[in-house]
Protein backbone atom coordinates (compact mmCIF):
# COMPACT_ATOMS: atom_id res chain seq x y z
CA UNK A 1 0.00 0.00 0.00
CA UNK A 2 1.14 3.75 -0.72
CA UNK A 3 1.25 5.74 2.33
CA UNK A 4 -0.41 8.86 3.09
CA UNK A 5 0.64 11.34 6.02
CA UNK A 6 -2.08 14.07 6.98
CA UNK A 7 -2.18 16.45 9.79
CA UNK A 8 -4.02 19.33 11.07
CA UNK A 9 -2.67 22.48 12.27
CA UNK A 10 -1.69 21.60 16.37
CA UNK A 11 -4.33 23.81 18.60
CA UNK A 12 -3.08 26.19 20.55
CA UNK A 13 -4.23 25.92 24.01
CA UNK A 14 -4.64 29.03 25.57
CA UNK A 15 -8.31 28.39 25.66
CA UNK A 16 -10.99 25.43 25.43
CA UNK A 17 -11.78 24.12 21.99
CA UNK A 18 -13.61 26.46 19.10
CA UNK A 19 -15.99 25.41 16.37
CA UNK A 20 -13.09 26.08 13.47
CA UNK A 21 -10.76 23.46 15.02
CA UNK A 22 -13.81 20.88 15.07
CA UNK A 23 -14.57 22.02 11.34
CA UNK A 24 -10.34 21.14 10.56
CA UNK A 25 -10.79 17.63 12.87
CA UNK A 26 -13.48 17.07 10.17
CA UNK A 27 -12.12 18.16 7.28
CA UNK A 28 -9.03 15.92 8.09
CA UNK A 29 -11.09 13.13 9.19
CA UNK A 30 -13.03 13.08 5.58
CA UNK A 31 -9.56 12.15 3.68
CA UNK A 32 -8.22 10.32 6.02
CA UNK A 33 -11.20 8.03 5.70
CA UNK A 34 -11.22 8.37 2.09
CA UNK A 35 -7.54 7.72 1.23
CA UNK A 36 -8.51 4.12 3.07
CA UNK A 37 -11.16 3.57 1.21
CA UNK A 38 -8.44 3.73 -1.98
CA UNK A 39 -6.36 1.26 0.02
CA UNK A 40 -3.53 3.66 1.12
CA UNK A 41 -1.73 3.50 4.46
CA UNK A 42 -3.21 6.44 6.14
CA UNK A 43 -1.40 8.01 9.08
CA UNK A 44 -3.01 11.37 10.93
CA UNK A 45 -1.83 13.45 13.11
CA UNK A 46 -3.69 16.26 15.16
CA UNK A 47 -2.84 17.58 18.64
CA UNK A 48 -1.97 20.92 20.96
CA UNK A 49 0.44 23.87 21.04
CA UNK A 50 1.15 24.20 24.62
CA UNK A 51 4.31 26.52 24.58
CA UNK A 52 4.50 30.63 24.72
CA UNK A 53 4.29 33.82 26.30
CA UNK A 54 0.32 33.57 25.95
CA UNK A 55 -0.28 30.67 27.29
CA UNK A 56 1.75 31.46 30.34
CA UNK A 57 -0.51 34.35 31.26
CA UNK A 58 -3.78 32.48 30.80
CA UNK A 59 -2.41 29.92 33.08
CA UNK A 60 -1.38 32.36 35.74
CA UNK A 61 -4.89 34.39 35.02
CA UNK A 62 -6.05 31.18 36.53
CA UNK A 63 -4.03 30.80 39.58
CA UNK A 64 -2.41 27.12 37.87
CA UNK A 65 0.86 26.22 36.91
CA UNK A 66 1.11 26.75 33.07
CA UNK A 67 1.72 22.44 33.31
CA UNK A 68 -1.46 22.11 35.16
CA UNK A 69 -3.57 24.63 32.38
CA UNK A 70 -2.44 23.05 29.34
CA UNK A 71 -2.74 19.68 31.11
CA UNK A 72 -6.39 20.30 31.66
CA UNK A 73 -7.15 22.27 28.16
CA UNK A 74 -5.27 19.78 25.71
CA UNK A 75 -7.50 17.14 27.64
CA UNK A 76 -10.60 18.95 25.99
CA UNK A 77 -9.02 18.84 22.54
CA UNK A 78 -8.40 15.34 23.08
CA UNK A 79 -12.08 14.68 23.92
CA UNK A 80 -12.88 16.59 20.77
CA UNK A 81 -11.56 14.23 18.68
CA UNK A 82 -13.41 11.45 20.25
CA UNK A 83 -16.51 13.05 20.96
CA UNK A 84 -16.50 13.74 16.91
CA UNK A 85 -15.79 10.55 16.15
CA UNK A 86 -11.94 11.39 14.11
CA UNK A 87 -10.08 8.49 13.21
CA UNK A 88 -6.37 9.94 14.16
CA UNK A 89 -3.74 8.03 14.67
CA UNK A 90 -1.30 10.17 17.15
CA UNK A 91 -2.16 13.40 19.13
CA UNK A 92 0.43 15.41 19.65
CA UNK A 93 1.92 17.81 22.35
CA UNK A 94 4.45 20.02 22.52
CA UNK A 95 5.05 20.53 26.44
CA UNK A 96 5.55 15.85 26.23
CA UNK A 97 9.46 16.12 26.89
CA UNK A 98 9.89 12.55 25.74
CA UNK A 99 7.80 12.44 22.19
CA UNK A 100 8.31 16.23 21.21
CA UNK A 101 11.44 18.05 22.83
CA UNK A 102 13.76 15.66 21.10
CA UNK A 103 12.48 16.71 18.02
CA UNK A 104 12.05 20.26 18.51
CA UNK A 105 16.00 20.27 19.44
CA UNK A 106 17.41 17.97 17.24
CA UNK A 107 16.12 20.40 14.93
CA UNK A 108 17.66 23.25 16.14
CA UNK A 109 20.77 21.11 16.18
CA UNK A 110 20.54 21.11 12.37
CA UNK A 111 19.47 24.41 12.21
CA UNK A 112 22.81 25.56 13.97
CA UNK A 113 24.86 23.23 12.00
CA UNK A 114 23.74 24.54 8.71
CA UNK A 115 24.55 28.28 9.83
CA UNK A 116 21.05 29.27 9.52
CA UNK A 117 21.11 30.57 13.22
CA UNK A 118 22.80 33.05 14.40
CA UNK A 119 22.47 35.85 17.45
CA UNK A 120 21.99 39.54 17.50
CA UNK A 121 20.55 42.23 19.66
CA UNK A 122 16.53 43.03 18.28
CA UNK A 123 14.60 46.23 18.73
CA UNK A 124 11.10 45.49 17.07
CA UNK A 125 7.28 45.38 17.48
CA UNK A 126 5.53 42.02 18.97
CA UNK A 127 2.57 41.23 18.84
CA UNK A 128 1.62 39.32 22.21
CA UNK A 129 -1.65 37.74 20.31
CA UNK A 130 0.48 36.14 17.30
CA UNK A 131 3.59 35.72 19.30
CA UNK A 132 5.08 36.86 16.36
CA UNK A 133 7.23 40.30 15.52
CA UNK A 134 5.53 42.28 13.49
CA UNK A 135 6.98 44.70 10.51
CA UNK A 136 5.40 47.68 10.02
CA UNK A 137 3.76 46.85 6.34
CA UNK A 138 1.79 43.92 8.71
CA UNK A 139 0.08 46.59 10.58
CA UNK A 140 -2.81 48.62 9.91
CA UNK A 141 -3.14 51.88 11.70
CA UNK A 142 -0.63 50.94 14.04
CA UNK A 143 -2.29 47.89 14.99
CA UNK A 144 -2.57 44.04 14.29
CA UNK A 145 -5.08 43.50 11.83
CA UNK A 146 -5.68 40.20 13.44
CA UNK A 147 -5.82 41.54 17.58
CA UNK A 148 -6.98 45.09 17.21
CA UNK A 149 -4.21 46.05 19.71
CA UNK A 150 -0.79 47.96 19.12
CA UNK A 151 2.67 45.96 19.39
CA UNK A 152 4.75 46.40 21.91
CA UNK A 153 8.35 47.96 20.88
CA UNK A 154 10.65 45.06 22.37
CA UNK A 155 14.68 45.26 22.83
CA UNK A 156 16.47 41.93 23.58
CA UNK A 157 19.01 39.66 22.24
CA UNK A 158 17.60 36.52 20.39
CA UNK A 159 18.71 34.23 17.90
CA UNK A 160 17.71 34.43 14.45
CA UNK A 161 16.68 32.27 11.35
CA UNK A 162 18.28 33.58 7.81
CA UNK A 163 15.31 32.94 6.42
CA UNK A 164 16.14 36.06 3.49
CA UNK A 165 18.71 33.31 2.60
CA UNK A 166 15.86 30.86 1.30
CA UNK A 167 13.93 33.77 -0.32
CA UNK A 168 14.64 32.10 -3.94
CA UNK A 169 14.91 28.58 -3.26
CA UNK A 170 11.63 29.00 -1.87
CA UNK A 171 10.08 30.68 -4.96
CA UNK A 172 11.60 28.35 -7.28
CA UNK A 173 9.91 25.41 -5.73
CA UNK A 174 6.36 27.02 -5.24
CA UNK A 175 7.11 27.84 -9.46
CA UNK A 176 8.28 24.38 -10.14
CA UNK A 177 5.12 22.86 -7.92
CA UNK A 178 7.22 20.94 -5.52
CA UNK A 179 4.82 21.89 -2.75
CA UNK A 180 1.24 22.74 -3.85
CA UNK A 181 -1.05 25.29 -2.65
CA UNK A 182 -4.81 24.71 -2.74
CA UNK A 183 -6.75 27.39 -2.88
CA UNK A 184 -4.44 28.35 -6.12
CA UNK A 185 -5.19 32.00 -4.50
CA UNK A 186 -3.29 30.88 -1.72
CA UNK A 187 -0.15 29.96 -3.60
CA UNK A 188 -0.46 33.50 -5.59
CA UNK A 189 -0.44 34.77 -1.65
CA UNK A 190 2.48 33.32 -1.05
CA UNK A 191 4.29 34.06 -3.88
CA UNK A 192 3.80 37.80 -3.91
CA UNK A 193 4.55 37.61 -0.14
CA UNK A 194 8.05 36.13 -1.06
CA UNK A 195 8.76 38.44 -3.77
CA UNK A 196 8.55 41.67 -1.58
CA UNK A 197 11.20 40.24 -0.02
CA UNK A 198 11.78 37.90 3.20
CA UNK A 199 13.64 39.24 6.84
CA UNK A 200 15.28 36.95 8.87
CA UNK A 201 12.76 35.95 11.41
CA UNK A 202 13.66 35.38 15.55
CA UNK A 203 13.59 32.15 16.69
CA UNK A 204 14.06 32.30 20.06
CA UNK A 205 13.47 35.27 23.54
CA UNK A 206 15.43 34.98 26.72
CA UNK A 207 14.33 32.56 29.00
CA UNK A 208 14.42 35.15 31.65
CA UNK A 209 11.15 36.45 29.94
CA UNK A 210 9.67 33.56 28.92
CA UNK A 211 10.66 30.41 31.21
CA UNK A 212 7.77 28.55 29.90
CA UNK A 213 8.93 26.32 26.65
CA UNK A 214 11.93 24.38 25.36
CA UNK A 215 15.69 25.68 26.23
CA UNK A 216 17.77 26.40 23.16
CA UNK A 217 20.26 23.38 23.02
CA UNK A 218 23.37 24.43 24.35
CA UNK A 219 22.18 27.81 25.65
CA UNK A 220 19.56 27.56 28.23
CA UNK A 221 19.26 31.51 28.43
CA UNK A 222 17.07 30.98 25.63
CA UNK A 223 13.31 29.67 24.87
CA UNK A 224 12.71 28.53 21.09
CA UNK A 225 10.58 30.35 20.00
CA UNK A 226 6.61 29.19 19.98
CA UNK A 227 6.29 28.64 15.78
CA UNK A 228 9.96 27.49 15.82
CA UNK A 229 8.88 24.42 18.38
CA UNK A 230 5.80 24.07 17.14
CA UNK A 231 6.23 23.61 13.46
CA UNK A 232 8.36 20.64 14.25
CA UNK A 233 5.50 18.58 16.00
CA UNK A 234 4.43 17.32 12.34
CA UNK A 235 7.82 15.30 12.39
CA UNK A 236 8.52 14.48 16.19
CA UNK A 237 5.67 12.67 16.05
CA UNK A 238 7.17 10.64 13.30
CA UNK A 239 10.26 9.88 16.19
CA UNK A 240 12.35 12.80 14.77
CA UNK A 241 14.98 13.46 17.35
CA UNK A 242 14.42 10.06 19.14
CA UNK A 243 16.37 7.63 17.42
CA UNK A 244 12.75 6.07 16.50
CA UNK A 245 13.46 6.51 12.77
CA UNK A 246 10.79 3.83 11.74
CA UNK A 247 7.49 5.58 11.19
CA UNK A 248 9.57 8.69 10.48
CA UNK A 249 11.05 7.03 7.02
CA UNK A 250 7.67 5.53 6.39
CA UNK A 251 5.63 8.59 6.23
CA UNK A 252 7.27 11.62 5.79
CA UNK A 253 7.00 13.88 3.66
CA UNK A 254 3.65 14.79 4.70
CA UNK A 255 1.33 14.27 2.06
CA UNK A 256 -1.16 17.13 2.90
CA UNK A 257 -1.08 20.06 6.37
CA UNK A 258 -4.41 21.11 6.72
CA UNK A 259 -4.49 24.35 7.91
CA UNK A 260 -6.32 27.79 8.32
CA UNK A 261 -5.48 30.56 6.28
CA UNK A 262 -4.11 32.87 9.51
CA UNK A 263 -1.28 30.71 9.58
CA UNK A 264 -0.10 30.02 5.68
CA UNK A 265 2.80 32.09 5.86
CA UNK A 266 4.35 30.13 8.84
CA UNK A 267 3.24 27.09 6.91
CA UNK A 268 4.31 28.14 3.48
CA UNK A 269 7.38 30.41 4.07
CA UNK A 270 9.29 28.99 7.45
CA UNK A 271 8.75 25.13 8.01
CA UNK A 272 9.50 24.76 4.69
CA UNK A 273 12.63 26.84 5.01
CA UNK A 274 13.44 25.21 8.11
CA UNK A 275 12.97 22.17 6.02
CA UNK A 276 15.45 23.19 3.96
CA UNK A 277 18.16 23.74 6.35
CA UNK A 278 18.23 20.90 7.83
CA UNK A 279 18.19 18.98 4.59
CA UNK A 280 14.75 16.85 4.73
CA UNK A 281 12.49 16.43 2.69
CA UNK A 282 9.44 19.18 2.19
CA UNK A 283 5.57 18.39 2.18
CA UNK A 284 4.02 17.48 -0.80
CA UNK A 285 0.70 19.86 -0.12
CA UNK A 286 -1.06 22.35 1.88
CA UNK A 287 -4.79 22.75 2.43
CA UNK A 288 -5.94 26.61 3.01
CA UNK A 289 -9.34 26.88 4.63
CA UNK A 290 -11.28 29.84 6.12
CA UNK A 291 -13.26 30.84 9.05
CA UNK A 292 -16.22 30.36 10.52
CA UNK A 293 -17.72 33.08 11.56
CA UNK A 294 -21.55 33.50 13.24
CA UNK A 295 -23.86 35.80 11.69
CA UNK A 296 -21.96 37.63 9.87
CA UNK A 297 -19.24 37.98 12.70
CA UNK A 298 -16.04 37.16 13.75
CA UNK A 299 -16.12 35.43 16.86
CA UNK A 300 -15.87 36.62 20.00
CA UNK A 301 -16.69 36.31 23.58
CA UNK A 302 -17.25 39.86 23.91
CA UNK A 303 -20.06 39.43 21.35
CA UNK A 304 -21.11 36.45 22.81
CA UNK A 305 -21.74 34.79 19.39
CA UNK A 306 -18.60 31.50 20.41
CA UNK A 307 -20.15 28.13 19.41
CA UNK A 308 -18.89 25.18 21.60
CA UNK A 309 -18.80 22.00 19.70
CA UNK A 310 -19.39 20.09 22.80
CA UNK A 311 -22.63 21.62 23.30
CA UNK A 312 -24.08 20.94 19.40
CA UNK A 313 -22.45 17.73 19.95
CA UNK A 314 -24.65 16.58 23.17
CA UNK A 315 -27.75 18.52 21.69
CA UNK A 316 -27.41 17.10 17.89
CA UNK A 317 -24.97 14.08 18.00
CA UNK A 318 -21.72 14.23 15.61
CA UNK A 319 -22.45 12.94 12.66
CA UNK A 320 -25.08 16.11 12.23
CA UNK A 321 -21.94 18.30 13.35
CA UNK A 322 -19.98 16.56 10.98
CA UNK A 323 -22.48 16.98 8.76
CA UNK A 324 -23.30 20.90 8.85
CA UNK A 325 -19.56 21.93 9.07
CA UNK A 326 -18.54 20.00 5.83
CA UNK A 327 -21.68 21.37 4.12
CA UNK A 328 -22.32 24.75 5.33
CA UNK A 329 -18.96 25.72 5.12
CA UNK A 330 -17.32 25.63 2.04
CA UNK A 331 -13.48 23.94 2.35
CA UNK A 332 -11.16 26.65 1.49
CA UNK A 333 -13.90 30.08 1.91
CA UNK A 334 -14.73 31.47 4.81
CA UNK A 335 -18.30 30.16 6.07
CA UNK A 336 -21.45 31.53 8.62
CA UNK A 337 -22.58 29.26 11.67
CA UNK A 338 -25.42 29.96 14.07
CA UNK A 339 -27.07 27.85 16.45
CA UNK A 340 -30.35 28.79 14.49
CA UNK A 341 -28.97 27.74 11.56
CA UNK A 342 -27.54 24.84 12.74
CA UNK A 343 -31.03 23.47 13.93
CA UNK A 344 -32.94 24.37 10.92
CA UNK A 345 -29.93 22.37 8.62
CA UNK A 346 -30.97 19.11 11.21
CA UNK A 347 -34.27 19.68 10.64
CA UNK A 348 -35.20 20.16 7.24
CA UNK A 349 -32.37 18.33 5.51
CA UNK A 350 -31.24 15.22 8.38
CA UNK A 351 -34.59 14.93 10.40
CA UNK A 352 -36.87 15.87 7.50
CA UNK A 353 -34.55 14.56 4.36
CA UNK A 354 -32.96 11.59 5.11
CA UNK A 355 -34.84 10.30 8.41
CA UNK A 356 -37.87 10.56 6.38
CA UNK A 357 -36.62 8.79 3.74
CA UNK A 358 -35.11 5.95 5.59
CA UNK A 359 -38.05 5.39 8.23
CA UNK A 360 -40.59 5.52 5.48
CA UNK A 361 -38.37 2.97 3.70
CA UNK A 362 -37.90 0.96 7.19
CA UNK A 363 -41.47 0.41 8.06
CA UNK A 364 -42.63 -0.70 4.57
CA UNK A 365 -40.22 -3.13 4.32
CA UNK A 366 -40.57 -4.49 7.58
CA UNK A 367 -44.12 -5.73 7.07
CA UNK A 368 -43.58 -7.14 3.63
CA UNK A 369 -40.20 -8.42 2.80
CA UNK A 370 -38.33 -10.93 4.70
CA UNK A 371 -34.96 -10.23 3.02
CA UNK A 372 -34.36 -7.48 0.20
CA UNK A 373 -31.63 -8.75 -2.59
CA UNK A 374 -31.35 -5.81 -4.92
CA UNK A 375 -29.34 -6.56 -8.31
CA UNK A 376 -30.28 -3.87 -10.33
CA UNK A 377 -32.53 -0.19 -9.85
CA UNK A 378 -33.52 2.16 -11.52
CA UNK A 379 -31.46 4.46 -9.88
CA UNK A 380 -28.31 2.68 -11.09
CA UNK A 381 -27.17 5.05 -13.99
CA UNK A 382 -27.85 8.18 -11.42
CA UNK A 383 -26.31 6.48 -8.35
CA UNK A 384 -23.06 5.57 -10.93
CA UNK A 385 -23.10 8.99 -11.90
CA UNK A 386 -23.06 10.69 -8.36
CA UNK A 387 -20.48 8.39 -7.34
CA UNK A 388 -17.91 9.30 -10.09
CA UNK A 389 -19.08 13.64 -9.06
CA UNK A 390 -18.92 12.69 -5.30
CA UNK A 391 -14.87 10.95 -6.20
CA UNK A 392 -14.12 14.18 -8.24
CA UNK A 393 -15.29 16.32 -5.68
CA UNK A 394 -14.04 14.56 -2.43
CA UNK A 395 -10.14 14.51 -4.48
CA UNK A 396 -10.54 18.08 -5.12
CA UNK A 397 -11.53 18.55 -1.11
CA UNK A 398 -14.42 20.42 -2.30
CA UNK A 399 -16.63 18.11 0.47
CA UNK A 400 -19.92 20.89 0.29
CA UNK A 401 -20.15 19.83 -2.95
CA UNK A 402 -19.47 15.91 -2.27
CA UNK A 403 -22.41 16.37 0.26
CA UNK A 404 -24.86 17.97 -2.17
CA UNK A 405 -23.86 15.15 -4.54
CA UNK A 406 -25.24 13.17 -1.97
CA UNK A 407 -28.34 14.52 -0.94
CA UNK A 408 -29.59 15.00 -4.50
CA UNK A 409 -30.21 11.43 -4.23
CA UNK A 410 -32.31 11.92 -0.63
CA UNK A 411 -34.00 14.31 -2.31
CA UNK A 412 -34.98 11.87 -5.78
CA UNK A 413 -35.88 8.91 -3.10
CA UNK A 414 -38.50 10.91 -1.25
CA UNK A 415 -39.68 12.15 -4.96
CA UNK A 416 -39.91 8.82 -6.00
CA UNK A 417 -41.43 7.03 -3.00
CA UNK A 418 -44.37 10.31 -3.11
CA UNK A 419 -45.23 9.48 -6.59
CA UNK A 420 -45.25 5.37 -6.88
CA UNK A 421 -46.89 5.47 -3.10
CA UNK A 422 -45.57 1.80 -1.98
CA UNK A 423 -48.00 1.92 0.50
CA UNK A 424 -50.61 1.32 -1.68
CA UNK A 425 -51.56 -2.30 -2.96
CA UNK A 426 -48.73 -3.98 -3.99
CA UNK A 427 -46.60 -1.34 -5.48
CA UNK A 428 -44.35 -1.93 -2.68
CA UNK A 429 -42.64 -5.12 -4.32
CA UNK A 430 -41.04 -2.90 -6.50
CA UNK A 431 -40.64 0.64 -5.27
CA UNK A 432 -38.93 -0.47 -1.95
CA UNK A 433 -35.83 -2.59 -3.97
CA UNK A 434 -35.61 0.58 -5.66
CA UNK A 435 -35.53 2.88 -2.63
CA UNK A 436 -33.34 0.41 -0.69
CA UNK A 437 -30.67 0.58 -3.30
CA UNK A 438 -30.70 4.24 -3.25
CA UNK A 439 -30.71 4.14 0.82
CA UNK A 440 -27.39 2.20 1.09
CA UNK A 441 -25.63 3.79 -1.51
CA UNK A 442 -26.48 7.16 0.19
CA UNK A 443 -24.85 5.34 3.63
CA UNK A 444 -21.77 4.38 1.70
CA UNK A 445 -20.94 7.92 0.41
CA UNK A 446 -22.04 9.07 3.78
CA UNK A 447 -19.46 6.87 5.30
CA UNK A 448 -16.81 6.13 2.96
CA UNK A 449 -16.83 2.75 2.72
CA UNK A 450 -16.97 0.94 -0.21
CA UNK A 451 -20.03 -1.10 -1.54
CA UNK A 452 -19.90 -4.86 -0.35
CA UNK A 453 -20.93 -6.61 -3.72
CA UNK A 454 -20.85 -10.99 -3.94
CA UNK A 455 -21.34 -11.96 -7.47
CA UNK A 456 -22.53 -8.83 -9.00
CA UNK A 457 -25.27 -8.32 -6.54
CA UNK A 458 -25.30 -5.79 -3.84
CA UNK A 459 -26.68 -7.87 -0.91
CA UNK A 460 -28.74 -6.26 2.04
CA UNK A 461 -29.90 -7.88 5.06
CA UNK A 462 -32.96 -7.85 6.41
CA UNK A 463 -34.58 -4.23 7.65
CA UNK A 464 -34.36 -3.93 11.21
């Protein structure tokens, strides 16, 4: 089998989990199950971000130790992924000093080796809410587009990445297509970020500052710096840095990083460069998406508009979650979520749509048929025809459209089963065959799993 290495961006755990990282889980989830379905050897990673100056002042907002608050808040990721039923493999996180510090400094082992690192006295803006120095061209008015607030002016001595070094090599390979982009309007993002020109980028503050997070190898003054730990989870997972090389020569290069579009640059620009330096081997592909926002609104606590996926969870199970975030939202666009809208969606189109369909279907052919053996429908040219739109569309990760492929045919069964009314006299010998066929076809996309045909026929058991 071929191998195929996903992972999601890792969740930084300065507060519980959000609605967008369930919508990522999901989006992850739908290829991982899909790339099995084609017989590859799937391996997916997802997990937490537990290092920085931010999370060390939500902890002590809290009166815990920053171990005991992202302790207790990666938990809740972790619980996310069950409670949505993702079929991941490993779950990462950065504060586990046996699975990820190895990694992170083995890496800045070859970083340092390569004479990508180097130390100098820095007077420049951060931004506390990126952890990231900002340049004036990323502000506007003075402020972080992203945070609203002004950077503070900082003076310290850190150590720095040459990323201007890679500003070429970079370009060259996102020209050639040795890493791929999707959106394309991503890729055109990053390119015309690269050709204004890249600065060499910090990679570390003095420990003195900002005790919480990884010493620099060989000078324990120093903290790595958040992105320059966390970027390397996607391969110290793998057993980089532990002398585990096994699933590490198996999988990587990653195959595809999900991740949303507030963090391409890191994504596109450094790991790659980083990458570089130490002389491995780069991803193959990066998926873009966008955000959710709720009625028409970023959100916020302030505005109280924040959707916890535990709660739609409990009140509408996960597979209608699932469901409304891989429909509602479109992959790579930015997409609206509201409780309201989230309960009309389970309604009309789950409840209404295809519970309708399928009970209807259910109680017919539990008083008249023992056993239903369907070998050929009507609906066999359109099911054939949805299943070769639903393959284009899942390989393209455009899943809203996969999942209107798939309720076109909810939609034809209720139309059919309203006009040949198998209730009536014995028109249900062959309108519920018919209907059947359609149901479990409609489960199989649903699900991913591939029909079970024995001899030509696709066999169903009895309706329970």
């Amino acid at each position: 089998m071929s191998k195929f290495y996903l992972t999601t961006s890792i969740a930084y755990v300065n507060a519980p989990p959000h609605v967008g990282f369930a919508l990522e889980l999901c989006q992850g989830d739908v290829i991982a199950r899909y790339r099995k379905l084609l017989g590859n050897d799937v391996y997916y990673l997802t997990g937490t971000d537990e290092h920085g100056q931010k999370i060390a002042k939500a902890a002590e907002a809290t009166g815990k130790d920053p171990a005991e608050f992202v302790d207790h808040i990666s938990e809740s990721f972790r619980a996310l992924t069950s409670a949505l039923n993702i079929s991941n493999n490993d779950f990462i996180r950065t504060s586990d000093k046996n699975k990820h510090w190895p990694g992170a400094s083995e890496m800045w082992r070859a970083l340092s080796d390569s004479g990508t690192l180097y130390k100098k006295d820095y007077n420049g803006l951060y931004c506390e809410g990126c952890e990231a120095f900002k340049a004036l061209s990323d502000l506007t008015d003075g402020m972080c587009s992203d945070h609203k607030k002004k950077p503070e002016i900082i003076k310290e001595e850190n150590y720095f990445f040459r990323l201007s070094d890679y500003q070429d090599k970079l370009l060259r390979l996102y020209e050639e297509g040795v890493i791929k982009i999707i959106p394309e309007h991503r890729q055109n993002e990053v390119n015309n970020f690269i050709k204004q020109g890249l600065e060499d980028v910090s990679f570390s503050r003095p420990r003195k500052d900002l005790p919480w997070g990884i010493p620099v190898p060989g000078d324990e003054d120093h903290t790595i710096y958040v992105w320059a730990d966390a970027l390397v989870n996607y391969i110290s997972a793998l057993g980089y840095g532990r002398g585990d090389s096994e699933l590490f020569n198996k999988f990587w290069p990653a195959d595809l990083h999900i991740i949303g579009k507030d963090i391409l640059r890191f994504h596109a620009i450094i790991w790659p460069a980083m990458l570089l330096a130490a002389e491995l081997l780069l991803p193959k592909s990066i998926l873009v998406h966008g955000h959710i926002q709720s009625g028409g609104q970023k959100m916020s606590k302030s505005l109280g508009n924040v959707i916890d996926p535990f709660e739609l969870i409990d009140k509408y199970g996960a597979d209608a979650v699932r469901y409304f975030l891989l429909k509602e939202i479109p992959t790579t666009q930015d997409g609206d979520m509201t409780k309201e809208r989230m309960a009309d969606i389970y309604s009309s189109e789950l409840a209404n749509g295809l519970g309708n369909l399928v009970a209807r279907v259910a109680a017919i052919a539990e008083k008249k048929f023992d056993e239903i053996t369907v070998s050929n429908s009507i609906f066999k040219k359109n099911v054939e025809a949805i299943w070769k739109k639903y393959t284009e569309n899942i390989e393209n990760y455009k899943f809203n459209d996969a999942l209107q492929n798939v309720f076109s045919l909810v939609r034809e069964g209720n139309t059919y089963i309203d006009r040949e009314k198998p209730w009536e006299g014995d028109n249900a010998k062959n309108v519920i065959p018919n209907v059947v066929y359609l149901i479990i076809n409609i489960g199989w996309l649903l699900m991913k799993q591939k029909p079970h045909v024995v001899k030509g026929e696709a066999l169903f058991p009895r309706v329970q």
